[in-house]
C-alpha atoms as a PDB file:
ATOM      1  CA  UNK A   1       8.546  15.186  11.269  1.00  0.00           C
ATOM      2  CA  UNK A   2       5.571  17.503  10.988  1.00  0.00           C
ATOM      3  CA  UNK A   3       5.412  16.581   7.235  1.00  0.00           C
ATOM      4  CA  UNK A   4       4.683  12.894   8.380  1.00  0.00           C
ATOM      5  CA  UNK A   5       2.326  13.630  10.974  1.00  0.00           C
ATOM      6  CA  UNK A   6       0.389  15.269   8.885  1.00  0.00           C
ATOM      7  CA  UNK A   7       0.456  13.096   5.601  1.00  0.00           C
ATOM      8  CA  UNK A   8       0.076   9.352   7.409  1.00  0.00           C
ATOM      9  CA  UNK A   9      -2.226   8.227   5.186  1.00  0.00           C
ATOM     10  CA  UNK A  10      -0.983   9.206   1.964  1.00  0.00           C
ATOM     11  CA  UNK A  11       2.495   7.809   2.693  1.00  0.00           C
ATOM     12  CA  UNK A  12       0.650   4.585   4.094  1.00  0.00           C
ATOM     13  CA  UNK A  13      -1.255   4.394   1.068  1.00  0.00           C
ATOM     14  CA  UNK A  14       1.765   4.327  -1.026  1.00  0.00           C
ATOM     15  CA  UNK A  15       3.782   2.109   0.568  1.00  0.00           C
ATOM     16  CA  UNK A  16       0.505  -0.491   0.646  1.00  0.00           C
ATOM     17  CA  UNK A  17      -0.327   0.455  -3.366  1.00  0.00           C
ATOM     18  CA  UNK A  18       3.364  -0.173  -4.362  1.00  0.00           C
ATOM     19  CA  UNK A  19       3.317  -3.414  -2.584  1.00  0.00           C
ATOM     20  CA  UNK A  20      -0.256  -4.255  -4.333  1.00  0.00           C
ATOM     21  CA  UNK A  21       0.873  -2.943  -7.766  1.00  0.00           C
ATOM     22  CA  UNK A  22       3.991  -4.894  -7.455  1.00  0.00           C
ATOM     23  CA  UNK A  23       1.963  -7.881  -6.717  1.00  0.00           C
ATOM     24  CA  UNK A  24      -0.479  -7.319  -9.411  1.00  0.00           C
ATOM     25  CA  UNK A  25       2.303  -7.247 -11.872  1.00  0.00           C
ATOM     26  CA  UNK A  26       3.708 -10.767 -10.720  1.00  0.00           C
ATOM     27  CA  UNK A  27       0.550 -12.647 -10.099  1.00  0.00           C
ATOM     28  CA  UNK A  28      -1.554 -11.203 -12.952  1.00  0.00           C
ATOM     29  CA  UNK A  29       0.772  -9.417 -15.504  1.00  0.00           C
ATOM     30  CA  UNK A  30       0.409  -9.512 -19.085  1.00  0.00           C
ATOM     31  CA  UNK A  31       1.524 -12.072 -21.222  1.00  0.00           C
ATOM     32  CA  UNK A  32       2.289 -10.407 -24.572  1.00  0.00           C
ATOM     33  CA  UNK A  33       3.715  -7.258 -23.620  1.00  0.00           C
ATOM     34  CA  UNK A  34       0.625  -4.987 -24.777  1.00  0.00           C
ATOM     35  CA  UNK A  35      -0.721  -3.749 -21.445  1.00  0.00           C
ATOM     36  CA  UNK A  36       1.065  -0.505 -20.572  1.00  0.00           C
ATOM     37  CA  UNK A  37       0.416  -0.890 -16.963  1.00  0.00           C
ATOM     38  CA  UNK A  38       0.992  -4.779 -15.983  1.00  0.00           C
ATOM     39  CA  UNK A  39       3.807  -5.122 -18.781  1.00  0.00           C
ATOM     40  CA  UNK A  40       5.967  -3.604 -16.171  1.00  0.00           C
ATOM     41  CA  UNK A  41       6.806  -3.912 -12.536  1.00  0.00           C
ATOM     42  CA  UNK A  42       8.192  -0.247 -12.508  1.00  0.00           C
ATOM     43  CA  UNK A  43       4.679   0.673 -13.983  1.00  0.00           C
ATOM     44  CA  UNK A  44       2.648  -1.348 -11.932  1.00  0.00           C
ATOM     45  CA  UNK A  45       4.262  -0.514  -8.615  1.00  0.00           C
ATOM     46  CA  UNK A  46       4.334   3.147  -9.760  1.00  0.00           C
ATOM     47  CA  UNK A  47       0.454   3.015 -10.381  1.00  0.00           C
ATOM     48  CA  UNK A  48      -0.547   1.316  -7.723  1.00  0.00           C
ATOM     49  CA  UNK A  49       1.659   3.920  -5.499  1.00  0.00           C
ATOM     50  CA  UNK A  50      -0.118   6.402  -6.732  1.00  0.00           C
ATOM     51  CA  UNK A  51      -3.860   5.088  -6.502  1.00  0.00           C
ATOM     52  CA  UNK A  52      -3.155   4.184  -2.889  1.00  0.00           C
ATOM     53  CA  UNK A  53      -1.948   7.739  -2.015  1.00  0.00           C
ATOM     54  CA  UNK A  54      -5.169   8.866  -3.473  1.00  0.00           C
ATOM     55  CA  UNK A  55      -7.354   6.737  -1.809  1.00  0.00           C
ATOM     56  CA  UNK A  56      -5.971   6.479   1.312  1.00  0.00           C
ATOM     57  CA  UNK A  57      -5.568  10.579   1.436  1.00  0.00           C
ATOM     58  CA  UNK A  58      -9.167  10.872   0.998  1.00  0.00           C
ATOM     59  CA  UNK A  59      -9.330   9.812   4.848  1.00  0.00           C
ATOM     60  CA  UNK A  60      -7.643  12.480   6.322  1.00  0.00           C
ATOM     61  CA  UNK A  61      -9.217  14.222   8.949  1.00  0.00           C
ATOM     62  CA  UNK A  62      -9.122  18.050   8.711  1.00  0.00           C
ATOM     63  CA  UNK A  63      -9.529  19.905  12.209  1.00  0.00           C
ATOM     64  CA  UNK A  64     -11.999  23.212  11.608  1.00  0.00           C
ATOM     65  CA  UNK A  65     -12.149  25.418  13.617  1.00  0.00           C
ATOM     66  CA  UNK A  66     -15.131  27.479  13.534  1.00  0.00           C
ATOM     67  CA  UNK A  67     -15.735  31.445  15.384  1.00  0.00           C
ATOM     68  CA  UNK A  68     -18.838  31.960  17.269  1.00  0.00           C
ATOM     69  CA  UNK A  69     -20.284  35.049  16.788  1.00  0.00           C
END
């Protein structure tokens, strides 16, 4: 449970960049087969899963705690 806590946004950012990868596969996809990400719906969801873990773990909020001297 601590895992989760402490990795929201990456595993919110996955579930929302599988769900937009999925969706860029079906609504834009590629026609003739030749684009090795939006050929697929395993590689667009994949990719997209990814990229939103990224981005959306680049908002995570690091407590610091500093020493006075």
């Amino acid at each position: 449970m601590n895992f989760i806590r402490s990795h929201k946004f990456a595993i919110l950012g996955l579930f929302i960049g599988a769900i937009g990868g999925y969706l860029t596969y079906y609504f834009v996809g590629c026609q003739n087969g030749t684009c090795s990400i939006t050929s697929s719906p395993v590689n667009s969801t994949i990719y997209g899963s990814l990229m939103g873990a990224l981005v959306l773990s680049s908002f995570k909020s690091e407590n610091v705690k500093t020493q006075k001297k």
